[in-house]
Protein backbone atom coordinates (compact mmCIF):
# COMPACT_ATOMS: atom_id res chain seq x y z
CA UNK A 1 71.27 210.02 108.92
CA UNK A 2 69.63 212.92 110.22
CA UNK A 3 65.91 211.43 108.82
CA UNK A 4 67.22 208.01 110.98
CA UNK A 5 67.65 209.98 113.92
CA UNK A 6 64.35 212.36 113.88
CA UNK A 7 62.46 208.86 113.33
CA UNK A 8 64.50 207.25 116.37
CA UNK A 9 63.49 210.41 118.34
CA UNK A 10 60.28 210.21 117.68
CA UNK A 11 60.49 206.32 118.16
CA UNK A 12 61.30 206.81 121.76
CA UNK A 13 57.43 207.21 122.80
CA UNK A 14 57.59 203.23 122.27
CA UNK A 15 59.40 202.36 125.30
CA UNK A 16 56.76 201.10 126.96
CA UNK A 17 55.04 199.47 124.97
CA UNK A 18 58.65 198.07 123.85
CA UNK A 19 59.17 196.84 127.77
CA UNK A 20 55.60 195.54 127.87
CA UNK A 21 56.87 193.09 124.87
CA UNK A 22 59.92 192.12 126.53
CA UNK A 23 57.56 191.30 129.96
CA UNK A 24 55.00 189.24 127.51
CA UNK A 25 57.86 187.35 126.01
CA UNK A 26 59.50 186.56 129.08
CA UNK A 27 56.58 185.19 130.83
CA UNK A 28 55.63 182.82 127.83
CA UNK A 29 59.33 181.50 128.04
CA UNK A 30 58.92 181.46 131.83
CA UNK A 31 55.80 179.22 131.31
CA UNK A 32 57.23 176.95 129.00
CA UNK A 33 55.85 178.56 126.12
CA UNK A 34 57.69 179.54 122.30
CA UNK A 35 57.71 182.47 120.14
CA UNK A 36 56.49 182.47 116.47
CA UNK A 37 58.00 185.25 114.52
CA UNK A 38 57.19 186.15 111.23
CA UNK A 39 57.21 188.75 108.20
CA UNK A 40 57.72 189.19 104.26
CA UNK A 41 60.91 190.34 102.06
CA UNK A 42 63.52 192.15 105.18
CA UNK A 43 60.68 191.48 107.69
CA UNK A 44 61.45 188.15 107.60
CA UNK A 45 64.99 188.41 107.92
CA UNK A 46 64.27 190.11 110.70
CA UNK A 47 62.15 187.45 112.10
CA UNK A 48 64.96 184.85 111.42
CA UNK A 49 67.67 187.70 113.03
CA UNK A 50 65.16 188.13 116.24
CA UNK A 51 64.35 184.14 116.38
CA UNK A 52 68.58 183.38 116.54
CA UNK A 53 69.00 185.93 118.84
CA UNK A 54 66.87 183.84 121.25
CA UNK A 55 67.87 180.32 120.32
CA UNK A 56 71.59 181.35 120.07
CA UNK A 57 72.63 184.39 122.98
CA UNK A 58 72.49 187.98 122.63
CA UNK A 59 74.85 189.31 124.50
CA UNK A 60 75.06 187.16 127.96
CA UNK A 61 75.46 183.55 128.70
CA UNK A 62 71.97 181.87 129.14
CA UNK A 63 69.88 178.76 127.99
CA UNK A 64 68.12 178.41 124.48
CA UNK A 65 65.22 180.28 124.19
CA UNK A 66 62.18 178.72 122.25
CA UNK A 67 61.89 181.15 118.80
CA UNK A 68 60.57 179.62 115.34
CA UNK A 69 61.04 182.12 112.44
CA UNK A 70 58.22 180.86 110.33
CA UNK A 71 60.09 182.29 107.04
CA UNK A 72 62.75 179.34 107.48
CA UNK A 73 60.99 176.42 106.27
CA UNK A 74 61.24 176.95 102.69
CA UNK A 75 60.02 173.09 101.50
CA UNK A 76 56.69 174.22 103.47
CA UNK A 77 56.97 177.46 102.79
CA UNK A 78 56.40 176.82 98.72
CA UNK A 79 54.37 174.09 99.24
CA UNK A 80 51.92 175.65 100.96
CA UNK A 81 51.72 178.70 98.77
CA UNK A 82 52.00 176.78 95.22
CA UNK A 83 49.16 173.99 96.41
CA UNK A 84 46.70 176.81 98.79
CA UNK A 85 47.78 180.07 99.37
CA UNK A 86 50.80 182.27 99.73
CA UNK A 87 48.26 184.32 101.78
CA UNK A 88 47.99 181.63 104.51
CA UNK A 89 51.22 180.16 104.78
CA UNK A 90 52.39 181.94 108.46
CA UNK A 91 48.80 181.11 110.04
CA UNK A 92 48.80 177.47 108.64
CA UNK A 93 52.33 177.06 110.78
CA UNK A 94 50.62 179.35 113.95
CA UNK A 95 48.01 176.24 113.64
CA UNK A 96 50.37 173.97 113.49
CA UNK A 97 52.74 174.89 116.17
CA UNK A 98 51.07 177.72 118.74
CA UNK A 99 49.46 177.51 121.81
CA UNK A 100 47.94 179.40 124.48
CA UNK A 101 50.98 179.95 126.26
CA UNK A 102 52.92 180.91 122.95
CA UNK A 103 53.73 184.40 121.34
CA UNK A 104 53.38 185.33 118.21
CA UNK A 105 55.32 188.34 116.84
CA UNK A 106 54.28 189.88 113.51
CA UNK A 107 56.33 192.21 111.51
CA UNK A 108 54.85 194.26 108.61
CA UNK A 109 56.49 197.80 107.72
CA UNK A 110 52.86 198.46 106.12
CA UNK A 111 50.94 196.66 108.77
CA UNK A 112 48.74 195.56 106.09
CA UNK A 113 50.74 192.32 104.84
CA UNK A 114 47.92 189.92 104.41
CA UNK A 115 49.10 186.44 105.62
CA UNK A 116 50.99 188.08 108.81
CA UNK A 117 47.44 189.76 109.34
CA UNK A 118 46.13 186.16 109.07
CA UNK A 119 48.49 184.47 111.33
CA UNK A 120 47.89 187.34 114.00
CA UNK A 121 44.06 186.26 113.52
CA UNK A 122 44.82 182.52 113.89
CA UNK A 123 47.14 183.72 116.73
CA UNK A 124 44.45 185.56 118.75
CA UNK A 125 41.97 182.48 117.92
CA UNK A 126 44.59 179.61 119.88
CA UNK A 127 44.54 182.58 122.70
CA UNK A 128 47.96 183.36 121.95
CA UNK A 129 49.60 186.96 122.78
CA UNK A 130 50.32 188.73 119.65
CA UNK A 131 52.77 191.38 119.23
CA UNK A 132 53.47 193.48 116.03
CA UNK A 133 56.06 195.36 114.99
CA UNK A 134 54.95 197.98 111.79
CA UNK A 135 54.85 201.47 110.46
CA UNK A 136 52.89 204.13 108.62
CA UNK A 137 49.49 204.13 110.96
CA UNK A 138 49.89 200.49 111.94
CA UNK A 139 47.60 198.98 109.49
CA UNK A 140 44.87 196.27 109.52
CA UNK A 141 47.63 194.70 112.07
CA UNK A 142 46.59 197.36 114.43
CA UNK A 143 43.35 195.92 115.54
CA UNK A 144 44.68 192.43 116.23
CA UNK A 145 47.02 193.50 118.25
CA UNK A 146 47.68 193.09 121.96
CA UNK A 147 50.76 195.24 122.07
CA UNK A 148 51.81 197.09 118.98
CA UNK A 149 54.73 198.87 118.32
CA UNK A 150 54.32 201.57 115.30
CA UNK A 151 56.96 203.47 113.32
CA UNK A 152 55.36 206.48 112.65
CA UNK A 153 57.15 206.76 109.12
CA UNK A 154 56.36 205.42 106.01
CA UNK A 155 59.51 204.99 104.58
CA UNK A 156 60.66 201.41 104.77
CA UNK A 157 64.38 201.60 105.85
CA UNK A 158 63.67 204.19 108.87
CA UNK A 159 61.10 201.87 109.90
CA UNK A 160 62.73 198.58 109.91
CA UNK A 161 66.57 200.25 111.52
CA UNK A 162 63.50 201.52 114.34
CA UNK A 163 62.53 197.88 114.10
CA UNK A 164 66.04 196.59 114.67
CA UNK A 165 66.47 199.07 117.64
CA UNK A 166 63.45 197.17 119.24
CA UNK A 167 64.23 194.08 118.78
CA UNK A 168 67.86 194.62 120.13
CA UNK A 169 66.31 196.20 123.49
CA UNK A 170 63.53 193.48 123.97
CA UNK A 171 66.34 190.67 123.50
CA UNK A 172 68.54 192.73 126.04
CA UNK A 173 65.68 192.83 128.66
CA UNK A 174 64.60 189.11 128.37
CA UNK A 175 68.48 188.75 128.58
CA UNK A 176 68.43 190.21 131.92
CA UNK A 177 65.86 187.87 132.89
CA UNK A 178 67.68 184.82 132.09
CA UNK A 179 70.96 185.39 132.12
CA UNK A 180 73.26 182.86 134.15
């Protein structure tokens, strides 16, 4: 507990970068735009966690808010990665389904998972905003980034309950925003 709360601590220099997110987010719904959420192993649970969070409510009464986990669709999902690439299969669905006016939200506790590195790429390509959520140094998902929020710890649990912590905050923020 006390390792959870040093990293929290020391998570707190995110704020802003955490609001920023929550701003970015809520002007793509605001525009008519979706968010495309993805990640590998807990990561994607996360993505499918942050995705129903949106869709569903958080906390307040509001309308559906367009989120896509792209972890969900397991008949593509397999598909893809048995017939091409297990590497591509998040920026083969950011192809599919993004647009200028989308997000795209990439989680990676490494910041170096390859095919959300890819679908950041294809991301920043449509002229999508692309936010990630990682740890250790931030990893290749560093430089694609428009807003990146790093967990400066390299152990994987402190970095995705610092992960949770954000996501709970941005959804309470865009919340505010749309509440009825």
């Amino acid at each position: 507990m006390e390792e959870s709360i040093r990293v929290k601590q020391e998570f707190l220099a995110n704020a802003p970068l955490i609001e920023s997110a929550a701003k970015t987010v809520a002007e793509c719904f605001k525009r008519g735009g979706k968010l495309l959420i993805c990640g590998n192993g807990g990561s994607a649970a996360d993505s499918q966690h942050l995705a129903a969070e949106f869709m569903g409510r958080y906390k307040n009464e509001r309308r559906a808010l367009p989120a896509i986990a792209l972890s969900t669709d397991s008949s593509f999902v397999t598909a893809w990665a048995n017939d091409y690439s297990y590497e591509t299969i998040f920026a083969r669905q950011v192809e599919g389904l993004g647009k200028e006016d989308d997000v795209f939200i990439g989680l990676s506790t490494s910041g170096n998972s390859k095919n959300v590195a890819l679908a950041a790429q294809k991301a920043r390509q449509l002229k999508m905003k692309v936010i990630t959520l990682t740890g250790n140094k931030g990893g290749a998902l560093k430089e694609l980034s428009d807003i990146q929020i790093n967990v400066s710890s390299s152990v994987t649990a402190r970095i995705q309950e610092s992960h949770l912590l954000a996501y709970h905050i941005i959804c309470e923020l865009i919340d505010r925003e749309f509440s009825e």
